[in-house]
C-alpha atoms as a PDB file:
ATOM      1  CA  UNK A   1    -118.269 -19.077 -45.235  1.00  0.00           C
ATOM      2  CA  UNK A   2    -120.392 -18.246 -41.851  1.00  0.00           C
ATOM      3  CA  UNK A   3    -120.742 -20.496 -38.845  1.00  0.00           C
ATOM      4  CA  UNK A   4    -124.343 -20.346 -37.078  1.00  0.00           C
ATOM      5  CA  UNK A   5    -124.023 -18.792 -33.614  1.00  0.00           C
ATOM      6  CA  UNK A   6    -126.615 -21.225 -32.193  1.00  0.00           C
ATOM      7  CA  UNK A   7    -125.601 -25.022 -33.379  1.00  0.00           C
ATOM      8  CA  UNK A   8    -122.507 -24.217 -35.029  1.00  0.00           C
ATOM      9  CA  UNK A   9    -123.073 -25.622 -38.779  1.00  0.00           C
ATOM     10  CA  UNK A  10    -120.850 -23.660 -41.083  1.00  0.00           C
ATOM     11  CA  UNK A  11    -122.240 -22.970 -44.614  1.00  0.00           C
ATOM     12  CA  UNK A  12    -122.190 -20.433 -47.642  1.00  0.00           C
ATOM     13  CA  UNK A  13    -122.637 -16.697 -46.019  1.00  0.00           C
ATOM     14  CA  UNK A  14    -124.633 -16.578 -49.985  1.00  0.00           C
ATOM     15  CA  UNK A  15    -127.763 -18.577 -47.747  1.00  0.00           C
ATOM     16  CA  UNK A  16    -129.889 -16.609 -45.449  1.00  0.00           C
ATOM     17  CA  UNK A  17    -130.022 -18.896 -42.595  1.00  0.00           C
ATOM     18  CA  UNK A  18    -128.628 -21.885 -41.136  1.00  0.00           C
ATOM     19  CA  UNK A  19    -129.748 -24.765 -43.195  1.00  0.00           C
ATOM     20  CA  UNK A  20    -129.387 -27.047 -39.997  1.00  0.00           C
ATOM     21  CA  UNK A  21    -131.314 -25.275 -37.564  1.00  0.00           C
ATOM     22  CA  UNK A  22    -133.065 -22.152 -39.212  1.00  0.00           C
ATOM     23  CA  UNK A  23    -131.420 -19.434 -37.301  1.00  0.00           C
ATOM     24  CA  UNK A  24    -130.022 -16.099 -38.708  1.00  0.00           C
ATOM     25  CA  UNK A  25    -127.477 -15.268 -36.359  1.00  0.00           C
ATOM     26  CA  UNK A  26    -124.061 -15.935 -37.947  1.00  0.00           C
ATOM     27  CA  UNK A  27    -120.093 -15.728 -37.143  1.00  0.00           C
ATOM     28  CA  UNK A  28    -118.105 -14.782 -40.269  1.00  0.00           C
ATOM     29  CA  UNK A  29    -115.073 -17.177 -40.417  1.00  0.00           C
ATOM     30  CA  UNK A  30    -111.917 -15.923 -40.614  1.00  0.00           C
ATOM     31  CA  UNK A  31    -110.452 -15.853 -44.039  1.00  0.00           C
ATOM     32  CA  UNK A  32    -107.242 -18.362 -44.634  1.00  0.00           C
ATOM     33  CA  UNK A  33    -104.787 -15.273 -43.757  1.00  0.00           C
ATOM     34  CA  UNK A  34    -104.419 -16.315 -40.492  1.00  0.00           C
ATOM     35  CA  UNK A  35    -102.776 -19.881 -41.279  1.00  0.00           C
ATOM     36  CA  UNK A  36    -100.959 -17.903 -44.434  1.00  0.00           C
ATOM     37  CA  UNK A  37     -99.158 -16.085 -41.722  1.00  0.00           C
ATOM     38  CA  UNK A  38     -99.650 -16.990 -38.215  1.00  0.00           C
ATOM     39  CA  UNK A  39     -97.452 -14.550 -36.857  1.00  0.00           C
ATOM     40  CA  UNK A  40     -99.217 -11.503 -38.310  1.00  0.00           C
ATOM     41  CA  UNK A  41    -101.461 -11.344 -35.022  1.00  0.00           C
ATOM     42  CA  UNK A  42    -105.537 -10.791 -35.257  1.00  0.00           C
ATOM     43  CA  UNK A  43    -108.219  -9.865 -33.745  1.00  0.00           C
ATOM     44  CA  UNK A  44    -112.065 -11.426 -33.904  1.00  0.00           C
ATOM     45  CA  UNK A  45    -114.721  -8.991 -33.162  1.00  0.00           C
ATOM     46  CA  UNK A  46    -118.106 -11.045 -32.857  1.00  0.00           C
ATOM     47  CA  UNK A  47    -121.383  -8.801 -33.965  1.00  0.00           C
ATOM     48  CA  UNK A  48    -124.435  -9.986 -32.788  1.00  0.00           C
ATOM     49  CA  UNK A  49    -127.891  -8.257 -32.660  1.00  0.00           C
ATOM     50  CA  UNK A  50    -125.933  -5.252 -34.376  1.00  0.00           C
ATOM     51  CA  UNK A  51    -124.019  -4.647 -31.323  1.00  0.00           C
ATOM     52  CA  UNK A  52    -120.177  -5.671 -30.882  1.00  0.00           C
ATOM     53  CA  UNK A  53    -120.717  -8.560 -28.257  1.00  0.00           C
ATOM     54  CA  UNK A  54    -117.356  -9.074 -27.906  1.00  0.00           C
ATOM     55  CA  UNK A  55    -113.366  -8.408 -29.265  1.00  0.00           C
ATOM     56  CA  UNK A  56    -110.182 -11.277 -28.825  1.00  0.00           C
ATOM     57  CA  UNK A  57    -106.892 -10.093 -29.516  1.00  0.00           C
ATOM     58  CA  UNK A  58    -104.002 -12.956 -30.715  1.00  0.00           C
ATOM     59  CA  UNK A  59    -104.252 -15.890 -28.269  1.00  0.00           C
ATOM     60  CA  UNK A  60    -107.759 -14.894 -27.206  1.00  0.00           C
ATOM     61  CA  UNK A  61    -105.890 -11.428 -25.309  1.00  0.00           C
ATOM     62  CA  UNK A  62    -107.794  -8.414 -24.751  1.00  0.00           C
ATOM     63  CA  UNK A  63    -107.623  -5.796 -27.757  1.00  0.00           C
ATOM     64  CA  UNK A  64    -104.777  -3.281 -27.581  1.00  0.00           C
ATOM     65  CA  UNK A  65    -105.911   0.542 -27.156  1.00  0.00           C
ATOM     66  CA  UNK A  66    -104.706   0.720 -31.048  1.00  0.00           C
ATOM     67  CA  UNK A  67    -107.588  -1.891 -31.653  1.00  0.00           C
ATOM     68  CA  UNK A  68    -110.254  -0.438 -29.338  1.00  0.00           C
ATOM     69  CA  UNK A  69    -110.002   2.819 -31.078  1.00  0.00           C
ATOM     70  CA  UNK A  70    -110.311   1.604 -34.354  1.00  0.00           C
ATOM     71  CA  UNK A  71    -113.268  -1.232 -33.419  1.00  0.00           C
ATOM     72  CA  UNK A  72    -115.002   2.219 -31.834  1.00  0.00           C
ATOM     73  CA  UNK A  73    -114.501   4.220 -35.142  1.00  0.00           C
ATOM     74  CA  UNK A  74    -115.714   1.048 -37.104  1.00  0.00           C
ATOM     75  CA  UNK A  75    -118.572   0.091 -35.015  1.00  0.00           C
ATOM     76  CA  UNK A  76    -119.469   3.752 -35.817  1.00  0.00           C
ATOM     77  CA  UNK A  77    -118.769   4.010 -39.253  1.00  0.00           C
ATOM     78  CA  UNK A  78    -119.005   1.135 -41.242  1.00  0.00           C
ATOM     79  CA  UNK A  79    -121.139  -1.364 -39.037  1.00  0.00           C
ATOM     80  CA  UNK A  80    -124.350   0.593 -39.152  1.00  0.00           C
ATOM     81  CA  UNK A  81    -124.064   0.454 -43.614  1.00  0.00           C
ATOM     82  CA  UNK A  82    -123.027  -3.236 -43.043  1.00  0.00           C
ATOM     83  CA  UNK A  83    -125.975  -4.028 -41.391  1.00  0.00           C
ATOM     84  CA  UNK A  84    -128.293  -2.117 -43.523  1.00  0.00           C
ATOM     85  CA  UNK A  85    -127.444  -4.177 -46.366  1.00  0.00           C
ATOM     86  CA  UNK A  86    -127.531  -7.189 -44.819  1.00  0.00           C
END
């Protein structure tokens, strides 16, 4: 499931835009893991206009230096394929 950035519908991430409001910019949810084991701490990296727009640590935190290295090595890596097939 995805959650449109603009008005906040969530809906299948399988449809290509919001089906409230027409937009294409989208927030992957987080998967149940996070109420499976809510002490196993996360982080939420928001992607928007293929750029990381912003990273949350556990409790809405700053990222760790362990976290900004790998969101630097992913943004670099895997974000630019991710988006091409998108």
């Amino acid at each position: 499931m995805v959650q449109c950035y603009e008005c906040g519908t969530v809906y299948p991430e399988t449809m290509r835009c919001c089906p409230n409001c027409g937009s294409e910019a989208k927030i992957q949810l987080a998967p149940n893991s996070e109420f499976e084991e809510p002490k196993k701490p996360y982080v939420t990296v928001e992607v928007r206009d293929g750029k990381i727009a912003q990273i949350h640590g556990d409790h809405n935190s700053d990222p760790t230096e362990e976290v900004k290295k790998f969101v630097d090595l992913w943004s670099r890596k895997v974000l630019p394929m991710a988006l091409q097939t998108a």
